[in-house]
C-alpha atoms as a PDB file:
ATOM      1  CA  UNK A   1     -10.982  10.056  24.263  1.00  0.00           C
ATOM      2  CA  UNK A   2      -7.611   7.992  22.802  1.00  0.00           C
ATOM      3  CA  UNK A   3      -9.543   4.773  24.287  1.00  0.00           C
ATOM      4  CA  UNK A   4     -12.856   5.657  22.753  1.00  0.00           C
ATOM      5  CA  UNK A   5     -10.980   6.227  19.500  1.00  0.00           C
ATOM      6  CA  UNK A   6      -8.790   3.130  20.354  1.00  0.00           C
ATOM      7  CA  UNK A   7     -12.385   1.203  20.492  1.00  0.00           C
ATOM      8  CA  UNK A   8     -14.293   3.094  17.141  1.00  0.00           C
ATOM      9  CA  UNK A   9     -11.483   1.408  15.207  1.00  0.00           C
ATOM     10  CA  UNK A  10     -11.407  -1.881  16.555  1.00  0.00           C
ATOM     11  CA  UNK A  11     -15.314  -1.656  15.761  1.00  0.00           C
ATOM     12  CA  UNK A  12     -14.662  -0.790  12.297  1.00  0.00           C
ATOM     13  CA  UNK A  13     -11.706  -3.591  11.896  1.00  0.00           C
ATOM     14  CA  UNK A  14     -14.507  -5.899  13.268  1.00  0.00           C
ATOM     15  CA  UNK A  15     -17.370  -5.010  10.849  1.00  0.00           C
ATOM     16  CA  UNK A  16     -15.104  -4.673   7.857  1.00  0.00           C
ATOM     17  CA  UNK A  17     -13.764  -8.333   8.758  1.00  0.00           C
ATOM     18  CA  UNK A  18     -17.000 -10.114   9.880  1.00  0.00           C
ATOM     19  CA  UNK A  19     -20.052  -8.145   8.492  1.00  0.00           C
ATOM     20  CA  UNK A  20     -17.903  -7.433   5.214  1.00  0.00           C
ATOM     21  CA  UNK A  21     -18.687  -3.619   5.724  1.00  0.00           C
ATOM     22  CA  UNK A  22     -16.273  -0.575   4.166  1.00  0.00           C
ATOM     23  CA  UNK A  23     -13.785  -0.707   7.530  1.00  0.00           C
ATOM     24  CA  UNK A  24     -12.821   2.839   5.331  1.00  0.00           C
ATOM     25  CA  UNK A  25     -15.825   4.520   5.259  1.00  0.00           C
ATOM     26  CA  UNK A  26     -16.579   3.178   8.813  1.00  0.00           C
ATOM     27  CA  UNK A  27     -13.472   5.104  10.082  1.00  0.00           C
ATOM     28  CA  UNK A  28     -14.618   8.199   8.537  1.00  0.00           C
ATOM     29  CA  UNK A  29     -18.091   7.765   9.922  1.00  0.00           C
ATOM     30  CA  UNK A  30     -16.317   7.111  13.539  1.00  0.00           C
ATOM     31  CA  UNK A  31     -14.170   9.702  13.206  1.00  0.00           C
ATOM     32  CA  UNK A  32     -17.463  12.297  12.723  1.00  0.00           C
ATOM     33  CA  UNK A  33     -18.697  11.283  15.800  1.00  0.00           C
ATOM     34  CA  UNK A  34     -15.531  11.698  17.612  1.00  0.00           C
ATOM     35  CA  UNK A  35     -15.218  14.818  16.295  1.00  0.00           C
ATOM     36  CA  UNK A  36     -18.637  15.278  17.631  1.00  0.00           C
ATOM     37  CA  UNK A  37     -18.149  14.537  20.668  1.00  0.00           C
ATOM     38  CA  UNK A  38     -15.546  16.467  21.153  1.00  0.00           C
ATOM     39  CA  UNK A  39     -17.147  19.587  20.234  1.00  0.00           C
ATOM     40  CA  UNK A  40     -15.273  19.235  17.064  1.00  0.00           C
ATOM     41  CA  UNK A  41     -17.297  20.506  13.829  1.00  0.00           C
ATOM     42  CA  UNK A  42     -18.363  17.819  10.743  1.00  0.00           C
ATOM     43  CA  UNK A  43     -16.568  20.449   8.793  1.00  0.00           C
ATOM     44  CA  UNK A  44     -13.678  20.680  10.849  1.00  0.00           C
ATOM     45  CA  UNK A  45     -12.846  16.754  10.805  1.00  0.00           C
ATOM     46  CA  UNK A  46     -13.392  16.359   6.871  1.00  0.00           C
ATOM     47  CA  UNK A  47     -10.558  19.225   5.824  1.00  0.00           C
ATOM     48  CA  UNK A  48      -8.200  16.578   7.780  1.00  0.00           C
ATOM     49  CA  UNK A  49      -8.940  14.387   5.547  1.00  0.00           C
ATOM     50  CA  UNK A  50      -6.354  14.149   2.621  1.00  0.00           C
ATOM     51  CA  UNK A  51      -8.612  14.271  -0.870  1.00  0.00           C
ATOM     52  CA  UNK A  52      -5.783  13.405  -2.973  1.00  0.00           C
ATOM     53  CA  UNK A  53      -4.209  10.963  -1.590  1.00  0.00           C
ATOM     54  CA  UNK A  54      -7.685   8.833  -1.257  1.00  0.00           C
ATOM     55  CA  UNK A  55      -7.866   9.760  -5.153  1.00  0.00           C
ATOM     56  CA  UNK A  56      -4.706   7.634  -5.868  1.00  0.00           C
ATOM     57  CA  UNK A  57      -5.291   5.244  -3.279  1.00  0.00           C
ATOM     58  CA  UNK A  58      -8.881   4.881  -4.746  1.00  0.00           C
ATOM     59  CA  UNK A  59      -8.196   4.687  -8.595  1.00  0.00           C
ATOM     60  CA  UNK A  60      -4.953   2.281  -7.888  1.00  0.00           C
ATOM     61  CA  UNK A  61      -7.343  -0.011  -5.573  1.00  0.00           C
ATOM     62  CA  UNK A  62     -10.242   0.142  -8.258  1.00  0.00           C
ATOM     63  CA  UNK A  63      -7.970  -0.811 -11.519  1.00  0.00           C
ATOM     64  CA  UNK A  64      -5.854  -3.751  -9.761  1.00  0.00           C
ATOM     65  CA  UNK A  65      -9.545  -5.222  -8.224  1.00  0.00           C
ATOM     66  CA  UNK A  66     -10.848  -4.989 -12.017  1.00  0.00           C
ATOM     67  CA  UNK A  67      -7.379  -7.041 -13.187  1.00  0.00           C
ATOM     68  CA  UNK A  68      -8.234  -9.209 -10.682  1.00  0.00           C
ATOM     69  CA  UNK A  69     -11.665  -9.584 -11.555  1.00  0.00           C
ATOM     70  CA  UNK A  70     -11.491  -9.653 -15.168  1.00  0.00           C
ATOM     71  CA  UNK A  71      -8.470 -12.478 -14.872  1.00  0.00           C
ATOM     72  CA  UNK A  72      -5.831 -10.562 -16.258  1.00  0.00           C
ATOM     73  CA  UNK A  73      -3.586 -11.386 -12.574  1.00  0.00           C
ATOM     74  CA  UNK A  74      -3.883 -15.112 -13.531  1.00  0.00           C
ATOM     75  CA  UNK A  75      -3.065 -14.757 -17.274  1.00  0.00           C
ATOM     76  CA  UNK A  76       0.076 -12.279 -16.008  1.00  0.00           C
ATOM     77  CA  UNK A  77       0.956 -15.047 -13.735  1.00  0.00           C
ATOM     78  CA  UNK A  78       0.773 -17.717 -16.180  1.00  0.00           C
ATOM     79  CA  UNK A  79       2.556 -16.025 -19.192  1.00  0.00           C
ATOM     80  CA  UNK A  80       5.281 -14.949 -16.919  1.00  0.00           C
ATOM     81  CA  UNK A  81       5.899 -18.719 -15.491  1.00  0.00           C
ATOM     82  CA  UNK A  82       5.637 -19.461 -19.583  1.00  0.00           C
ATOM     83  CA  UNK A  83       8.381 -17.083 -20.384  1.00  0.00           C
ATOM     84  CA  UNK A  84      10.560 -18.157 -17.409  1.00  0.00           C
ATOM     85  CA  UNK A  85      10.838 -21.951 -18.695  1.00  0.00           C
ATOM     86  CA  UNK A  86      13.589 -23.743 -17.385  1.00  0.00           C
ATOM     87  CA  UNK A  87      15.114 -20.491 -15.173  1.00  0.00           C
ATOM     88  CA  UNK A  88      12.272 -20.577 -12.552  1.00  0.00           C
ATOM     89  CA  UNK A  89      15.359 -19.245  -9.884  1.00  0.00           C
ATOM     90  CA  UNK A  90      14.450 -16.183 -11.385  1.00  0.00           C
ATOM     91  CA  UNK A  91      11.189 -16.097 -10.325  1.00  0.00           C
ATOM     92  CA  UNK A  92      11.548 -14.416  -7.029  1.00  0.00           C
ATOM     93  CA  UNK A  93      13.997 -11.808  -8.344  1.00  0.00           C
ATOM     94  CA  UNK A  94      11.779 -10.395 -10.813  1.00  0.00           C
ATOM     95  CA  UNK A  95       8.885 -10.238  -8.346  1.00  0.00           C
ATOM     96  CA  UNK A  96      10.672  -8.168  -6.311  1.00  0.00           C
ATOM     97  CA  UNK A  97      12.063  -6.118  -9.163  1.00  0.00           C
ATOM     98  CA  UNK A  98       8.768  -5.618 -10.602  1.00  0.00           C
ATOM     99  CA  UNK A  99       7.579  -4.757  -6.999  1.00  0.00           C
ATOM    100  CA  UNK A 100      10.387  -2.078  -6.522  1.00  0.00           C
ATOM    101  CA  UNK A 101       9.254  -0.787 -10.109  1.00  0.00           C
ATOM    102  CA  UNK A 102       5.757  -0.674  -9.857  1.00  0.00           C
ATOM    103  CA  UNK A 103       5.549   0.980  -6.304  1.00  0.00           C
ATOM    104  CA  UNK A 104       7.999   3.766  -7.184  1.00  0.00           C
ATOM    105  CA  UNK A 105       6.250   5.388  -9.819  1.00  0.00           C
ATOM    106  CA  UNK A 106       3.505   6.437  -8.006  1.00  0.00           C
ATOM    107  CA  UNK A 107       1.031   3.984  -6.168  1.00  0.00           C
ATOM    108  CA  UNK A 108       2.982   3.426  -3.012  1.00  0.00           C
ATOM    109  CA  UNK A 109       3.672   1.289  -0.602  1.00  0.00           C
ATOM    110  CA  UNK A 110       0.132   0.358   0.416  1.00  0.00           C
ATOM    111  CA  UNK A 111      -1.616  -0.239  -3.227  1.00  0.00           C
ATOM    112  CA  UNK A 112       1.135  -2.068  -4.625  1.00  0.00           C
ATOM    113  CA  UNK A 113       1.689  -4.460  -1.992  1.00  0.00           C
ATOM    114  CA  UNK A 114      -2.060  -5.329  -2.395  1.00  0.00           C
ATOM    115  CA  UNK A 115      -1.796  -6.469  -5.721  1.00  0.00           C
ATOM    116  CA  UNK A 116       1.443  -7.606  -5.605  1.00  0.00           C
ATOM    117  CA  UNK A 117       0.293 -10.203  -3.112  1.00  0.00           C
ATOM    118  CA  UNK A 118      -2.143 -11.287  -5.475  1.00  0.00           C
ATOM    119  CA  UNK A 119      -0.107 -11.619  -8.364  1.00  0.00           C
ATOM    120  CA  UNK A 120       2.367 -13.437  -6.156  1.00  0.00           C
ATOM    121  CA  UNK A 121       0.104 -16.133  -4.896  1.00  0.00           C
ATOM    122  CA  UNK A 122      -1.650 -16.581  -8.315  1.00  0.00           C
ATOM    123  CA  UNK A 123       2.011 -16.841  -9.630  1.00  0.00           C
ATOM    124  CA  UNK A 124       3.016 -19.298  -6.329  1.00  0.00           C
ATOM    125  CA  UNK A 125      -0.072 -21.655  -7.221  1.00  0.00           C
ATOM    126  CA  UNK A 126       0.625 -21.853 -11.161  1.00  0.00           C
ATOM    127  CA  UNK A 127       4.369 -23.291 -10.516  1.00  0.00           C
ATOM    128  CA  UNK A 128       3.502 -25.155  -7.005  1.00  0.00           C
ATOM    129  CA  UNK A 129       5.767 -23.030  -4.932  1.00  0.00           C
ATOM    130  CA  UNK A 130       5.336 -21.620  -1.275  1.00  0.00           C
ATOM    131  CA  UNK A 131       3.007 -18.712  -1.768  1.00  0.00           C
ATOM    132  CA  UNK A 132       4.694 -16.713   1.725  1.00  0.00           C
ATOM    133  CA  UNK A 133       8.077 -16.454  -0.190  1.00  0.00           C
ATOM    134  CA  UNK A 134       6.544 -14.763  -3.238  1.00  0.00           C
ATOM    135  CA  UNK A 135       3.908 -12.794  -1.007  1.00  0.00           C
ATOM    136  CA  UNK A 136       7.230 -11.528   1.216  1.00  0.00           C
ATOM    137  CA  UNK A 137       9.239 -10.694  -1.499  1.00  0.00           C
ATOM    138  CA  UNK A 138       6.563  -8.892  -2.954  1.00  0.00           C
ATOM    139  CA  UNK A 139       5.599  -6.507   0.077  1.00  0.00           C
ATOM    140  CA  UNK A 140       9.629  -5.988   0.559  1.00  0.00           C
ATOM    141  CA  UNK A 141       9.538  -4.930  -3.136  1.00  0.00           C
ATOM    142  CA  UNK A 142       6.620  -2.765  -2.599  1.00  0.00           C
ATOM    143  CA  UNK A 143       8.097  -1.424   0.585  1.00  0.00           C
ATOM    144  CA  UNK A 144      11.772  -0.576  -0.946  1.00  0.00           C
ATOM    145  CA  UNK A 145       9.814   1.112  -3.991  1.00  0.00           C
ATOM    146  CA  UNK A 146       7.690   3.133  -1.890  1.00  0.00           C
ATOM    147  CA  UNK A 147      10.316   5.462  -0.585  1.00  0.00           C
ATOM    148  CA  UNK A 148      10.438   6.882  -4.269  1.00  0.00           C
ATOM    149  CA  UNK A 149       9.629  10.819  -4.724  1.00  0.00           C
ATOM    150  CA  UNK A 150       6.834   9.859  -7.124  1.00  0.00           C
ATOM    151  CA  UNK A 151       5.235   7.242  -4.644  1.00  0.00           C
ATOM    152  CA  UNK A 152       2.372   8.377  -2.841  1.00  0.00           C
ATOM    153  CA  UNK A 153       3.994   6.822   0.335  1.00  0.00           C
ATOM    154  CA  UNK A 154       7.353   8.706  -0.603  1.00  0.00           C
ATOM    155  CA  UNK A 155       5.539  11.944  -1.229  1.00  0.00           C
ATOM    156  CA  UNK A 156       4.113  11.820   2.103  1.00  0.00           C
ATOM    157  CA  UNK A 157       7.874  10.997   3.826  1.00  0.00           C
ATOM    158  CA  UNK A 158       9.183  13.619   2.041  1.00  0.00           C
ATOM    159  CA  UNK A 159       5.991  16.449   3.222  1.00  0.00           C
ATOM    160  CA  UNK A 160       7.131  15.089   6.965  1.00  0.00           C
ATOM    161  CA  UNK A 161      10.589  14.976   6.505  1.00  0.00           C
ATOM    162  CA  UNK A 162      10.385  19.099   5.324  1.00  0.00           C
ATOM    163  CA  UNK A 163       8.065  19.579   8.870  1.00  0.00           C
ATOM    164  CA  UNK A 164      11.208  18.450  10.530  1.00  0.00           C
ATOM    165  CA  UNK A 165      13.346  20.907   8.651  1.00  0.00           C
ATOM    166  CA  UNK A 166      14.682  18.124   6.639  1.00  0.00           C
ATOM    167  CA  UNK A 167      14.830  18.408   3.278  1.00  0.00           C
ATOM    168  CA  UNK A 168      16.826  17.237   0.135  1.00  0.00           C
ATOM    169  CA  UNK A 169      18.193  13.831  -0.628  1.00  0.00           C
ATOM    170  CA  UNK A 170      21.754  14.363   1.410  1.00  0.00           C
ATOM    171  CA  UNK A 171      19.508  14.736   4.742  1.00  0.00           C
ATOM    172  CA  UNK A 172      19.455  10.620   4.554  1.00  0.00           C
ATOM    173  CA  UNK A 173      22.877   9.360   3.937  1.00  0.00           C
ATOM    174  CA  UNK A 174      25.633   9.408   6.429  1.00  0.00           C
ATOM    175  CA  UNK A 175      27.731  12.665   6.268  1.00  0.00           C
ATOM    176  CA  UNK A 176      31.552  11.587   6.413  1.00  0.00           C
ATOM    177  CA  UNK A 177      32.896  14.815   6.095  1.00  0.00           C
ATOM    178  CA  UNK A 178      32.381  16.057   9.461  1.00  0.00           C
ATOM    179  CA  UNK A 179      34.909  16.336  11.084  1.00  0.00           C
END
């Protein structure tokens, strides 16, 4: 059953890349007849899924694709090399900052480093720069910011973390008082 499920999602990488399909709501479709298969009821295999985190994932995916759309990415990315003038060094740092930032108070990891990589090459192209640099420092923002409490991605470390009898802040730094 792991290669069948190994091969569903392969499928679904390859229709969402080539046929320009939902690879999302191909998964979910997959997954039914998995579930199926398995003697596994429809029921059963949607409670796994996790309704609120597809809410944030959905609404965060849905307003960067409009500021996309609409142009307000490109008039970000042009206003900010405006305001930068001669101190274009800075650039980079304020990517990532702004990364770190955005990611930590609430989209995630995941969401943020998909506009972020937008921004980022929009932002490359307008001052003639290599686009990976930008794009890198912008998923290592996104990354660093998603470990936040109030990140989606953080939230869901955290919920793990407490299944492990983990919990509280102290659990992740290196105790020096033991002797």
């Amino acid at each position: 059953m792991a290669l069948l499920s190994l091969l569903f999602l392969l499928i679904a990488i390859f229709l969402g890349f080539f046929r320009h399909m939902n690879t999302g709501l191909l998964a979910i479709g997959f997954s039914l007849v998995l579930g199926r298969l398995n003697g596994i009821p429809d029921k059963e295999v949607i409670n796994g899924f996790n309704y609120s985190l597809f809410m944030i994932l959905l609404g965060v995916t849905y307003l960067f694709s409009l500021a996309q759309l609409n142009g307000s990415l490109e008039l970000l990315a042009k206003k900010v090399v405006a305001l930068a003038g001669k101190h274009t060094f800075m650039i980079p740092i304020v990517i990532y900052v702004f990364s770190v930032v955005l990611s930590a108070l609430g989209p995630g990891t995941v969401p943020t480093m998909a506009i972020m990589m937008v921004f980022s090459m929009a932002l490359a192209a307008e001052m003639g720069i290599n686009p990976a640099m930008l794009s890198a420092l912008s998923v290592l923002g996104a990354s660093g910011g998603g470990v936040s409490p109030l990140a989606a991605t953080g939230i869901i470390g955290i919920n793990l973390c407490a299944g492990f009898g983990l919990t509280g802040i102290d659990v992740c730094r290196l105790r020096t008082d033991r002797h």
